[in-house]
PDB file of N, CA and C in Angstrom:
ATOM      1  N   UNK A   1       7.663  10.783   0.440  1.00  0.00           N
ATOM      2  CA  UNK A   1       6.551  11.061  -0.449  1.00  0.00           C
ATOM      3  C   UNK A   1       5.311  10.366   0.083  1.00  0.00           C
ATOM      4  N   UNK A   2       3.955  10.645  -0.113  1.00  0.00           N
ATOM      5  CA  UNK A   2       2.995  10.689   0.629  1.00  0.00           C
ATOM      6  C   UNK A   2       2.150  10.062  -0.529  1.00  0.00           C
ATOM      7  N   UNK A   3       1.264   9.269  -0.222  1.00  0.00           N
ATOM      8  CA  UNK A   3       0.259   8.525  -1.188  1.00  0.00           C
ATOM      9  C   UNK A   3      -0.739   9.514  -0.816  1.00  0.00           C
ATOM     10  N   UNK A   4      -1.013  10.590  -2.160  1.00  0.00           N
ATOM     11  CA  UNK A   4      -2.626  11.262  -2.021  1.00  0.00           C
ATOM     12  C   UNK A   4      -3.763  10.957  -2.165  1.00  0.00           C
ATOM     13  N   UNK A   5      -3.834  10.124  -2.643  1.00  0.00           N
ATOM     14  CA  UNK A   5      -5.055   9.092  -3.019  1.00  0.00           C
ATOM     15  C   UNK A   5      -5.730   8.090  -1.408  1.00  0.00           C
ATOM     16  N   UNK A   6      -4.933   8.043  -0.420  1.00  0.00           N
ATOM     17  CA  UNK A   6      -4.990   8.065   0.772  1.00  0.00           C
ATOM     18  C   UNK A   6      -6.083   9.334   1.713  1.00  0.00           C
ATOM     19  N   UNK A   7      -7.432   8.890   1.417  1.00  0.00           N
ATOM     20  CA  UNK A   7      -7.432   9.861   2.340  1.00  0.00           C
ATOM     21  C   UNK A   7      -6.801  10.173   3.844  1.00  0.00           C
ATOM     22  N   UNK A   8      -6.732  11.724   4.694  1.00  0.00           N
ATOM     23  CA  UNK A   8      -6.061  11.727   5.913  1.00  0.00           C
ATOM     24  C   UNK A   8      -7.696  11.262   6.637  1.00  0.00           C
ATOM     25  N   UNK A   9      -7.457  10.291   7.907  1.00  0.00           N
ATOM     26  CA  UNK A   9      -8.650  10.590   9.117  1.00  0.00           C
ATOM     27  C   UNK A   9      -7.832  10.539  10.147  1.00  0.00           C
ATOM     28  N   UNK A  10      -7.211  11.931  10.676  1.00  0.00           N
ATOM     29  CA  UNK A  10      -6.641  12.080  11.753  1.00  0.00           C
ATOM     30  C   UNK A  10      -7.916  12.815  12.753  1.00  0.00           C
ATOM     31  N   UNK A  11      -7.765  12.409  13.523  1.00  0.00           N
ATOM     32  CA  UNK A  11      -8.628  13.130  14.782  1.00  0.00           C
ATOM     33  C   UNK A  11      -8.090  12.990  16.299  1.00  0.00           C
ATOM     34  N   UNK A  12      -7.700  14.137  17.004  1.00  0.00           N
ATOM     35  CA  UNK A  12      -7.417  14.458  18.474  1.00  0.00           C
ATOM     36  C   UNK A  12      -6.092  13.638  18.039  1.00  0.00           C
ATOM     37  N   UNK A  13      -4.938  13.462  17.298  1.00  0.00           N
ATOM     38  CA  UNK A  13      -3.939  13.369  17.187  1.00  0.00           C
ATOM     39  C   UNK A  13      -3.709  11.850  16.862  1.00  0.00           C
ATOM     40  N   UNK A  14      -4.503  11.077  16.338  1.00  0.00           N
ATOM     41  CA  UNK A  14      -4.421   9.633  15.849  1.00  0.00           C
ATOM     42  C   UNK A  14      -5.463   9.933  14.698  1.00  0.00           C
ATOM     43  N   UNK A  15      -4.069   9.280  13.446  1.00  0.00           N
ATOM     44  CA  UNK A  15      -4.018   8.956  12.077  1.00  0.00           C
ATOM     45  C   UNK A  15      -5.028   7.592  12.004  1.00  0.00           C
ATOM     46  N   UNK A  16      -6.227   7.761  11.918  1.00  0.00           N
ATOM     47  CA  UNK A  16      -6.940   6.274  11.741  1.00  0.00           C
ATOM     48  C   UNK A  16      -6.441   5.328   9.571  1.00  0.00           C
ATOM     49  N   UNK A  17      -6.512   6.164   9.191  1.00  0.00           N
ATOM     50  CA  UNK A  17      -6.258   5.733   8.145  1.00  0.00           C
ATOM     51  C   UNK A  17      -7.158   4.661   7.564  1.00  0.00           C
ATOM     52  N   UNK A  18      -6.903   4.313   6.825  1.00  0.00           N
ATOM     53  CA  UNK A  18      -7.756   2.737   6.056  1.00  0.00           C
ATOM     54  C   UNK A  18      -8.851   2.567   6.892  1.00  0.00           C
ATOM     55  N   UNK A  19      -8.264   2.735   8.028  1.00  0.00           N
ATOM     56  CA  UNK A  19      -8.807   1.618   9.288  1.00  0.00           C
ATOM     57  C   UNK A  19     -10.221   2.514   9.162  1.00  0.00           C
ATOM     58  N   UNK A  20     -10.071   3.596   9.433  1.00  0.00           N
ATOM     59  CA  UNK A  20     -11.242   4.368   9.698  1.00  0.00           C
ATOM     60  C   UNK A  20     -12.680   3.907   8.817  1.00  0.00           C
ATOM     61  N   UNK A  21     -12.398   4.124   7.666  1.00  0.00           N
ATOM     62  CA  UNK A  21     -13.481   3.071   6.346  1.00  0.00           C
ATOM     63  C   UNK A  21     -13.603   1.872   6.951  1.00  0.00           C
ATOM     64  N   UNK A  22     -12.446   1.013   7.250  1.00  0.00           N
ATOM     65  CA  UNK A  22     -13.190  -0.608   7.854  1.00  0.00           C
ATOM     66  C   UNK A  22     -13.859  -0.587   8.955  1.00  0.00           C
ATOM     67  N   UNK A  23     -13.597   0.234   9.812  1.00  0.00           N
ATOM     68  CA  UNK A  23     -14.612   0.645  10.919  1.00  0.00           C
ATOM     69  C   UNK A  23     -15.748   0.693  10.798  1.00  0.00           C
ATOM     70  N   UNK A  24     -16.160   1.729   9.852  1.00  0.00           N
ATOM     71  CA  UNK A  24     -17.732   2.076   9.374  1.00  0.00           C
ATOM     72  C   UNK A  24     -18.119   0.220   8.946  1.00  0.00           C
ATOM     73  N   UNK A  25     -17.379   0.127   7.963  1.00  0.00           N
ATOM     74  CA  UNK A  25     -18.049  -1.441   7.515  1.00  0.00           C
ATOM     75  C   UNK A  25     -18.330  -2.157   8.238  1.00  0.00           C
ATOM     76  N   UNK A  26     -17.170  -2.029   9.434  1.00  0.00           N
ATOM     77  CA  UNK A  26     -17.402  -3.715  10.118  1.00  0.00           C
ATOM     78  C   UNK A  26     -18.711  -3.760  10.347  1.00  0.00           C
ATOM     79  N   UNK A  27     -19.256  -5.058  11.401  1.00  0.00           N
ATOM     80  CA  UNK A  27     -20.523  -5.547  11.837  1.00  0.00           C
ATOM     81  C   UNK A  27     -20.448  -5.521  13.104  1.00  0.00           C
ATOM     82  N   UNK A  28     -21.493  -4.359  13.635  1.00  0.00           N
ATOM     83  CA  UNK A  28     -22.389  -4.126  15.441  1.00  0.00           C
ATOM     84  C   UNK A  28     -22.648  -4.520  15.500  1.00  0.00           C
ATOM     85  N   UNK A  29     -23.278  -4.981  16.580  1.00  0.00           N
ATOM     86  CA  UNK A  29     -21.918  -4.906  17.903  1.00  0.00           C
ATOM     87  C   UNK A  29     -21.285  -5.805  17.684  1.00  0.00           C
ATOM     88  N   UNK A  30     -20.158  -5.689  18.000  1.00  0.00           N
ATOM     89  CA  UNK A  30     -18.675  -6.375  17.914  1.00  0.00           C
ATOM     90  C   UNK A  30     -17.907  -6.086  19.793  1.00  0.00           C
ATOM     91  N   UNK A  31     -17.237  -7.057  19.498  1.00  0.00           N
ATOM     92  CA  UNK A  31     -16.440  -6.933  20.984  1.00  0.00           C
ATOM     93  C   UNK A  31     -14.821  -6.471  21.055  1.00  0.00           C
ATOM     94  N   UNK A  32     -14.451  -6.424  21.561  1.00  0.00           N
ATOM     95  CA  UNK A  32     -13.192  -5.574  21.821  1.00  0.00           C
ATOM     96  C   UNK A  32     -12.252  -6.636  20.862  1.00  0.00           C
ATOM     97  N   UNK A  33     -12.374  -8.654  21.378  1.00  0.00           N
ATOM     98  CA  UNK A  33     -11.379  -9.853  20.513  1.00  0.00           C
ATOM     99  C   UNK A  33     -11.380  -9.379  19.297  1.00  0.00           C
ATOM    100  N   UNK A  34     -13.078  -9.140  18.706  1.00  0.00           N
ATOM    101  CA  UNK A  34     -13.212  -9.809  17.881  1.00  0.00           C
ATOM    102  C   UNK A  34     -12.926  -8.345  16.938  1.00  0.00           C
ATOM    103  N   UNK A  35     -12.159  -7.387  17.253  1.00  0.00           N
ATOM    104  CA  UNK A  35     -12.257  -5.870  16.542  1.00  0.00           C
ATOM    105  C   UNK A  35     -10.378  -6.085  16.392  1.00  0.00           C
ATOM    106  N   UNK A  36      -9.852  -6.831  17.789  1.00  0.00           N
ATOM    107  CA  UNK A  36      -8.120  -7.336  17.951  1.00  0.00           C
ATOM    108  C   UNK A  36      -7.884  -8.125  16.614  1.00  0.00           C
ATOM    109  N   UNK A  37      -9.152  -9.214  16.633  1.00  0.00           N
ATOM    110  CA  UNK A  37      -8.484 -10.342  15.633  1.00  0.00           C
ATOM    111  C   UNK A  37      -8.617  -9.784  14.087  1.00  0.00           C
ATOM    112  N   UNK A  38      -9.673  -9.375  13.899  1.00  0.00           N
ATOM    113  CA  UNK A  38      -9.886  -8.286  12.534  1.00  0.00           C
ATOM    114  C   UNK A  38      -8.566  -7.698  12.385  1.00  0.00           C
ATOM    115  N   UNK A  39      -8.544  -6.470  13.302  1.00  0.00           N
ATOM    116  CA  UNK A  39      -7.614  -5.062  13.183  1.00  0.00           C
ATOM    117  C   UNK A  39      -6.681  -4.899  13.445  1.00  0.00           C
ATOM    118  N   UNK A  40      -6.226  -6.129  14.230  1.00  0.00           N
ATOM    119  CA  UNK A  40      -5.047  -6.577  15.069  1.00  0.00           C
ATOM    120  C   UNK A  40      -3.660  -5.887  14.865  1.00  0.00           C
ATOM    121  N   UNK A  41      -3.155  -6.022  13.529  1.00  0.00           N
ATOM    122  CA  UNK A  41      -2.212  -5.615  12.850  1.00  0.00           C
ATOM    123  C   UNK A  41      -2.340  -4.044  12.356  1.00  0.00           C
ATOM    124  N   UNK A  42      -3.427  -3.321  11.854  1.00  0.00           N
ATOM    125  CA  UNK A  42      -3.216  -2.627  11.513  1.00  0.00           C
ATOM    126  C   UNK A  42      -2.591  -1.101  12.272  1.00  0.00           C
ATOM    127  N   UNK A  43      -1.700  -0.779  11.591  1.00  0.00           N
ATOM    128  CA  UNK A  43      -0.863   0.582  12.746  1.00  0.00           C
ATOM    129  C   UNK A  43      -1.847   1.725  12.769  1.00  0.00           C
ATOM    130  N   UNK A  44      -1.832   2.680  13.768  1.00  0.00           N
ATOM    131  CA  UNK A  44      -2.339   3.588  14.071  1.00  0.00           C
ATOM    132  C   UNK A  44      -1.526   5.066  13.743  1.00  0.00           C
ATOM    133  N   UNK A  45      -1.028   5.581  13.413  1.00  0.00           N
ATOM    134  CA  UNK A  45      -0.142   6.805  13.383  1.00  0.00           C
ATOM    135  C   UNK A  45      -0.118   7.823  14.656  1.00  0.00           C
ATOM    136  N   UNK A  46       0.654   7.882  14.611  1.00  0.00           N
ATOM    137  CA  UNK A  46       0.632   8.937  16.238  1.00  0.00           C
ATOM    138  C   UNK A  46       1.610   9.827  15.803  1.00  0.00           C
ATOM    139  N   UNK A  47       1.571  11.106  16.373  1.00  0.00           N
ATOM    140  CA  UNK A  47       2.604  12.352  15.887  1.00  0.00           C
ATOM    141  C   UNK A  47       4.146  12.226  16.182  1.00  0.00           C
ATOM    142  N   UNK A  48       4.195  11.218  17.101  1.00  0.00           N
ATOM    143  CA  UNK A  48       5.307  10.672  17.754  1.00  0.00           C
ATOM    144  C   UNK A  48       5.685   9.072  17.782  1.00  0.00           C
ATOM    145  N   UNK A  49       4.867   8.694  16.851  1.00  0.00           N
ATOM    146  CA  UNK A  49       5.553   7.042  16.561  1.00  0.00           C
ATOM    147  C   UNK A  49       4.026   6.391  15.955  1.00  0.00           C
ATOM    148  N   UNK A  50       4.336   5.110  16.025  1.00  0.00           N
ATOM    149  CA  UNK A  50       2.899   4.074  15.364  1.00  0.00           C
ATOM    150  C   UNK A  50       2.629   3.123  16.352  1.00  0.00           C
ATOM    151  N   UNK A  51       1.288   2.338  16.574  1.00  0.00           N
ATOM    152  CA  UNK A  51       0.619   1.695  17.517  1.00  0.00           C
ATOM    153  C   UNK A  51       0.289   0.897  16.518  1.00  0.00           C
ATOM    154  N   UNK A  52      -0.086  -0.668  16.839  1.00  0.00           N
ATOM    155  CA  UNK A  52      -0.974  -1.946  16.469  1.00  0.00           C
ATOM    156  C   UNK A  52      -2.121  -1.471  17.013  1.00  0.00           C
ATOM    157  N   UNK A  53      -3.171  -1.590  16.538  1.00  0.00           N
ATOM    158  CA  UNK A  53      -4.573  -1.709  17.227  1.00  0.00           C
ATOM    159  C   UNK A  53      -4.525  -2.885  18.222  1.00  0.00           C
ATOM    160  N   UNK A  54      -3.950  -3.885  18.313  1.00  0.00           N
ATOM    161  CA  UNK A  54      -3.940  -4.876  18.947  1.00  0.00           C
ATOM    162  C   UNK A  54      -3.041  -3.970  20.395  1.00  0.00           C
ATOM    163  N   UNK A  55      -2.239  -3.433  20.342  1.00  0.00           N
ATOM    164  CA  UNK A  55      -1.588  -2.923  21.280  1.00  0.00           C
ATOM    165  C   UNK A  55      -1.918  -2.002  21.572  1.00  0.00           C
ATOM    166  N   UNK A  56      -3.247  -1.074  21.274  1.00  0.00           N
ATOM    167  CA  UNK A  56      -3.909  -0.248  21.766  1.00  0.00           C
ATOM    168  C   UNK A  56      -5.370  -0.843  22.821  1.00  0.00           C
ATOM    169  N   UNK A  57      -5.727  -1.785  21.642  1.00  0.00           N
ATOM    170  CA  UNK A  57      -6.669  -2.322  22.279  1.00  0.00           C
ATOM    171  C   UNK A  57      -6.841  -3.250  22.882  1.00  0.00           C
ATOM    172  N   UNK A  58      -5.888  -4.276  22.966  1.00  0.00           N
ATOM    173  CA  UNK A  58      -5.661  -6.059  23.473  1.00  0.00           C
ATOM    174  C   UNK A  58      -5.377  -5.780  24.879  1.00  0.00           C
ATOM    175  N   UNK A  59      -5.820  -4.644  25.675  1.00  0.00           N
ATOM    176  CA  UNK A  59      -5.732  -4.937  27.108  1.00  0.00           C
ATOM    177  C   UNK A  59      -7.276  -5.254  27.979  1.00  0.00           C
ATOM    178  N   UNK A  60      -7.874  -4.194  26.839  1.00  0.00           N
ATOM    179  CA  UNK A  60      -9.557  -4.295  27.141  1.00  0.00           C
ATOM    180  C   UNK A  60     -10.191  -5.797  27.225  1.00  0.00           C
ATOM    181  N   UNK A  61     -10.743  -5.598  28.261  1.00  0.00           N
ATOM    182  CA  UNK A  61     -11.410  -6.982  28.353  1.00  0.00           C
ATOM    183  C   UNK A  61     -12.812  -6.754  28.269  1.00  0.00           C
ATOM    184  N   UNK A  62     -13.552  -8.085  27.672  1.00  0.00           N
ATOM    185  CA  UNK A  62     -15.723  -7.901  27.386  1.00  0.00           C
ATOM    186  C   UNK A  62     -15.917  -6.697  27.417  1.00  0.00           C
ATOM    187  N   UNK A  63     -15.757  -6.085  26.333  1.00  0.00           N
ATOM    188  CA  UNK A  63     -15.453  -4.654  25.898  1.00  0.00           C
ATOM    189  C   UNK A  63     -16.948  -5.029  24.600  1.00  0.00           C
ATOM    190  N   UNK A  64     -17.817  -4.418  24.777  1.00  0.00           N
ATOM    191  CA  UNK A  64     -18.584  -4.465  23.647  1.00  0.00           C
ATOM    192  C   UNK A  64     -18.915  -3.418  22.798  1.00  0.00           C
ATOM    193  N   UNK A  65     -18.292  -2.967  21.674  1.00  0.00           N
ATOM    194  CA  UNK A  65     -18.938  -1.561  20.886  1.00  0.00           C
ATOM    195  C   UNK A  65     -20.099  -1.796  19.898  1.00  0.00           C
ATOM    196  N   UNK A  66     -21.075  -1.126  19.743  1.00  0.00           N
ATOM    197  CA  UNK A  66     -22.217  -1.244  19.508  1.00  0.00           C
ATOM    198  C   UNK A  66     -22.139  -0.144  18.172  1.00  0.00           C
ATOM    199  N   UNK A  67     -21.538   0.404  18.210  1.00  0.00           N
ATOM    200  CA  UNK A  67     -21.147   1.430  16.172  1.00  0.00           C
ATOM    201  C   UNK A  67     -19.382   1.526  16.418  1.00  0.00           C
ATOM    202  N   UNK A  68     -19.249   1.865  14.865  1.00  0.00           N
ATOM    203  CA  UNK A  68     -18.026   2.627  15.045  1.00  0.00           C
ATOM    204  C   UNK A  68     -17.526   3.754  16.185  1.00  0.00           C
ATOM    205  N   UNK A  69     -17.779   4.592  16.386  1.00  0.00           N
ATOM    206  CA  UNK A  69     -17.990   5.076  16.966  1.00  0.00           C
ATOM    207  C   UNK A  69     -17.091   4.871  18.596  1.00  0.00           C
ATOM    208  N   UNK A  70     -18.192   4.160  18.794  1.00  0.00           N
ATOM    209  CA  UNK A  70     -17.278   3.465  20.130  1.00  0.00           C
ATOM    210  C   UNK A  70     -16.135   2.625  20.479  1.00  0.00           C
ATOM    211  N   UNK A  71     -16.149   2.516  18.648  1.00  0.00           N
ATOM    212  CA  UNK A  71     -14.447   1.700  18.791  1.00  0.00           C
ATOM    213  C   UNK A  71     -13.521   2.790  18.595  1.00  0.00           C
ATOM    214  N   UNK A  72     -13.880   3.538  17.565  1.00  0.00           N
ATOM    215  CA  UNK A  72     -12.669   5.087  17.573  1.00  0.00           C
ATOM    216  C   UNK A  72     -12.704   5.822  19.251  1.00  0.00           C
ATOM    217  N   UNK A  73     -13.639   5.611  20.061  1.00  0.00           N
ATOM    218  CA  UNK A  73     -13.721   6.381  21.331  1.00  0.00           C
ATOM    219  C   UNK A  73     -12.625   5.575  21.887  1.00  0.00           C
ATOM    220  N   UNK A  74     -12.734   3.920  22.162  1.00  0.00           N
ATOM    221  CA  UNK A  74     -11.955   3.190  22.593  1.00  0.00           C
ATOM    222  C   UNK A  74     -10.548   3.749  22.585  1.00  0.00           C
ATOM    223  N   UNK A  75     -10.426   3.666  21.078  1.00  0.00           N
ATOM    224  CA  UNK A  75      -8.245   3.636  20.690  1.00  0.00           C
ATOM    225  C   UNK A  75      -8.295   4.945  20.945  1.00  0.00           C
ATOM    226  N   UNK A  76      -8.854   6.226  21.172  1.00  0.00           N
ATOM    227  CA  UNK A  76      -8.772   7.815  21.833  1.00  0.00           C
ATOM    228  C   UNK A  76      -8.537   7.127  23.197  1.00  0.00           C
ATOM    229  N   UNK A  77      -9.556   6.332  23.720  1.00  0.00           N
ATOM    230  CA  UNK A  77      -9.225   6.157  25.374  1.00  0.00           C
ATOM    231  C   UNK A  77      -7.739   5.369  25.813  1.00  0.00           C
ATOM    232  N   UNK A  78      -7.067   4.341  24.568  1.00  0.00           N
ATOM    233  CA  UNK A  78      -6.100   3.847  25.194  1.00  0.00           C
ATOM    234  C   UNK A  78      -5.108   4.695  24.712  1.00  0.00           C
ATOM    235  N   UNK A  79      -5.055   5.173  23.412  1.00  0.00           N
ATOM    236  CA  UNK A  79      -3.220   5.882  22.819  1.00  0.00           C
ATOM    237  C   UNK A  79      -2.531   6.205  24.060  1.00  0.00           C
ATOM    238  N   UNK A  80      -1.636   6.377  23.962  1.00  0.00           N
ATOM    239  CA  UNK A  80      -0.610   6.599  25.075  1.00  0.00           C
ATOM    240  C   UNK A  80      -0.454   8.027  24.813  1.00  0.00           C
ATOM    241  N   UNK A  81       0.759   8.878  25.350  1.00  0.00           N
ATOM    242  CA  UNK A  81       1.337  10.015  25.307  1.00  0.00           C
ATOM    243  C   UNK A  81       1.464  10.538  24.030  1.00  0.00           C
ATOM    244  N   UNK A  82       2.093   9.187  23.329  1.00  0.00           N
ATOM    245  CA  UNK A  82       2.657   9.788  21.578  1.00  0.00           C
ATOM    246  C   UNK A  82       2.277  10.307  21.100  1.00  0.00           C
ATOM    247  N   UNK A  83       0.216  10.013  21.577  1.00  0.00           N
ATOM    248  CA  UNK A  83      -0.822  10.522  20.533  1.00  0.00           C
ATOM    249  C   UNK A  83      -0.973  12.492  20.975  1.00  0.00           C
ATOM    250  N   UNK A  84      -0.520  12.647  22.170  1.00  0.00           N
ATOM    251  CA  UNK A  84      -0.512  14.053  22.605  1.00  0.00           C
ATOM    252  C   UNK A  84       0.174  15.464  21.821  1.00  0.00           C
ATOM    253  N   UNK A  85       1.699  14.751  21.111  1.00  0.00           N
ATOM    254  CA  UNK A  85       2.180  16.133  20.425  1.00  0.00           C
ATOM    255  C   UNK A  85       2.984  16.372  20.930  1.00  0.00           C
ATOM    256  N   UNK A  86       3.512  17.823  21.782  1.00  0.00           N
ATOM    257  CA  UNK A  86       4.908  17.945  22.592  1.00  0.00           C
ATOM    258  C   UNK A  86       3.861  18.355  24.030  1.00  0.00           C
ATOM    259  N   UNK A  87       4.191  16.798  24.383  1.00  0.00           N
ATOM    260  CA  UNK A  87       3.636  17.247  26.139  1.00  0.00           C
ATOM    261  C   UNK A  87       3.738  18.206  26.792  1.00  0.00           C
ATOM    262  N   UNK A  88       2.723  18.798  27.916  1.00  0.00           N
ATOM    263  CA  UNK A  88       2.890  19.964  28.482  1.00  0.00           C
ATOM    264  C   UNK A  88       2.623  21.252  27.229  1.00  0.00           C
ATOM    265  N   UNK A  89       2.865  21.237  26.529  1.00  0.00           N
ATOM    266  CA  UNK A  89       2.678  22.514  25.835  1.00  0.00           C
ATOM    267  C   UNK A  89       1.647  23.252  25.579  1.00  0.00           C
ATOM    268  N   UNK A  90       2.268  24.537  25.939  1.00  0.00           N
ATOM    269  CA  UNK A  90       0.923  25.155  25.969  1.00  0.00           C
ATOM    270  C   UNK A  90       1.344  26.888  25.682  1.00  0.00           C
ATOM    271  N   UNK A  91       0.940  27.913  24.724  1.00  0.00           N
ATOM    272  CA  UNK A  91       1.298  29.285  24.799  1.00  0.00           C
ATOM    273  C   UNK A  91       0.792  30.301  25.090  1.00  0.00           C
ATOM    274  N   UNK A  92      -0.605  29.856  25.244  1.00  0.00           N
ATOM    275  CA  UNK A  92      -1.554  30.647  26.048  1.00  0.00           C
ATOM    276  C   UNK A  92      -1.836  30.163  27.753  1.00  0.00           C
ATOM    277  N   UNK A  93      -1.263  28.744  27.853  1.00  0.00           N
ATOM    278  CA  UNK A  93      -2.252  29.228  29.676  1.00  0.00           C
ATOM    279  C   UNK A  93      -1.182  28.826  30.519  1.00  0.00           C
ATOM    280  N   UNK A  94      -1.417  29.359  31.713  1.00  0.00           N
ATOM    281  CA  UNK A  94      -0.599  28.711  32.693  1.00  0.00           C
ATOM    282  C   UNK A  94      -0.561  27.001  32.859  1.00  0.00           C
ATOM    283  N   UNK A  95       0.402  27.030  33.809  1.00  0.00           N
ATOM    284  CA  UNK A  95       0.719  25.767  34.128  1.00  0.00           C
ATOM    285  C   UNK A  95      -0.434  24.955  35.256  1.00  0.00           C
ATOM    286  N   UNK A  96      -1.231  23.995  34.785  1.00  0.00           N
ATOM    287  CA  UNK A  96      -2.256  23.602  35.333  1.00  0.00           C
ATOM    288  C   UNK A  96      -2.368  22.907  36.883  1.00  0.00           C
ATOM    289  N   UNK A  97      -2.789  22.752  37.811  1.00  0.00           N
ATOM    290  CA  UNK A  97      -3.036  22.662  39.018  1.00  0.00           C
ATOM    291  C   UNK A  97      -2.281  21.099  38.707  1.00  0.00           C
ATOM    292  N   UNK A  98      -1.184  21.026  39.717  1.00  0.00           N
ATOM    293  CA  UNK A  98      -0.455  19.756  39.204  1.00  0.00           C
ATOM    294  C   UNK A  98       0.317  19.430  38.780  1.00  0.00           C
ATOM    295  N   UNK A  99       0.900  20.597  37.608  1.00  0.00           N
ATOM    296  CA  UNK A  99       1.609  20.104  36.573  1.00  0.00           C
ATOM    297  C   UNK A  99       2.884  20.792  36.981  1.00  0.00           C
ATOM    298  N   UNK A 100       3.880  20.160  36.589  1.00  0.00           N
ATOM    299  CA  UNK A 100       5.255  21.375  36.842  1.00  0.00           C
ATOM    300  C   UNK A 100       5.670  21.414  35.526  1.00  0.00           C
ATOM    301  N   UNK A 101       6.429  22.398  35.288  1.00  0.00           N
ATOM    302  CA  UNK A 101       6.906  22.686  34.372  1.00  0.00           C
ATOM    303  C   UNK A 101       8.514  23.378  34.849  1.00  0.00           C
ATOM    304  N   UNK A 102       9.245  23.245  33.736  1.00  0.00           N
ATOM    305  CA  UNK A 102      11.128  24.006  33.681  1.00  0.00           C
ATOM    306  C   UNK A 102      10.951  24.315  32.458  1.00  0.00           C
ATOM    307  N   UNK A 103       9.890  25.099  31.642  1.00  0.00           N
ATOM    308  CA  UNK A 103      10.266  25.955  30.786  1.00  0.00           C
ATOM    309  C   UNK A 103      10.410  27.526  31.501  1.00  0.00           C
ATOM    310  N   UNK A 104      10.999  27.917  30.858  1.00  0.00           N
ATOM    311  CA  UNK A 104      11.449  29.166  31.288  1.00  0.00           C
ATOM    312  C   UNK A 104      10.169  30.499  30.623  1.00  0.00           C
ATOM    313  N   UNK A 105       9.619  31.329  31.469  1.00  0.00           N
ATOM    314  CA  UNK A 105       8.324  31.883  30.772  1.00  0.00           C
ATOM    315  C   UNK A 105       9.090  33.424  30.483  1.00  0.00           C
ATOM    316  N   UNK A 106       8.448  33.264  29.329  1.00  0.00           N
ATOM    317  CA  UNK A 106       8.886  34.501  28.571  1.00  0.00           C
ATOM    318  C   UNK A 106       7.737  35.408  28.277  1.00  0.00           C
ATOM    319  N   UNK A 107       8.253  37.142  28.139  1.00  0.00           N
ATOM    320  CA  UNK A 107       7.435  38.013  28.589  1.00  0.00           C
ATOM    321  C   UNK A 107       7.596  38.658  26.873  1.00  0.00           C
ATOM    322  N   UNK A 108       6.433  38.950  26.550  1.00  0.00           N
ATOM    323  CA  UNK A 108       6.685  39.547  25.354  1.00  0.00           C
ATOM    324  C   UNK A 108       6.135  41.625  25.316  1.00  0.00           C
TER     325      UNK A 108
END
């Protein structure tokens, strides 16, 4: 069961949640520590598991964001795979310069 009173802020496949509102609040510019020691704890949702902000973001070093903004760009730039969905997938295009694929292509 799902708390509705929760708004959703999912975007490009990460659930910001709560976090998203404390974002707007916090105080610009802020640095990458000082967004860890705040946000540190709070999880991220991914379609395929949950992230710490601290473990999204605690690799960045003198990282300075200057709005929200650039901290939601940030945790888009680190999510891992999880945040992707079912990798590779795709039903309209070919298989991209690079990529292999072993699905089997079907002709309709």
């Amino acid at each position: 069961m799902t708390d509705s009173t929760i708004a959703s802020h999912r975007e490009l496949g990460v659930e910001f949640g709560e976090l998203a509102g404390q974002l707007e609040e916090h105080s610009y510019p802020s640095t990458n520590e000082e967004l860890v020691e705040t946000f540190g704890e709070h999880l991220i949702e991914l379609p395929n598991g949950a992230e710490t902000v601290r473990n999204i973001l605690g690799s960045f070093a003198n990282e300075t964001y200057e709005s929200p903004s650039e901290a939601r760009q940030a945790v888009f730039n680190m999510v891992d795979s999880r945040a992707v969905g079912r990798r590779y997938y795709s039903d309209r295009t070919p298989p991209a310069l690079g990529e292999r694929r072993e699905d089997e292509q079907l002709s309709f």
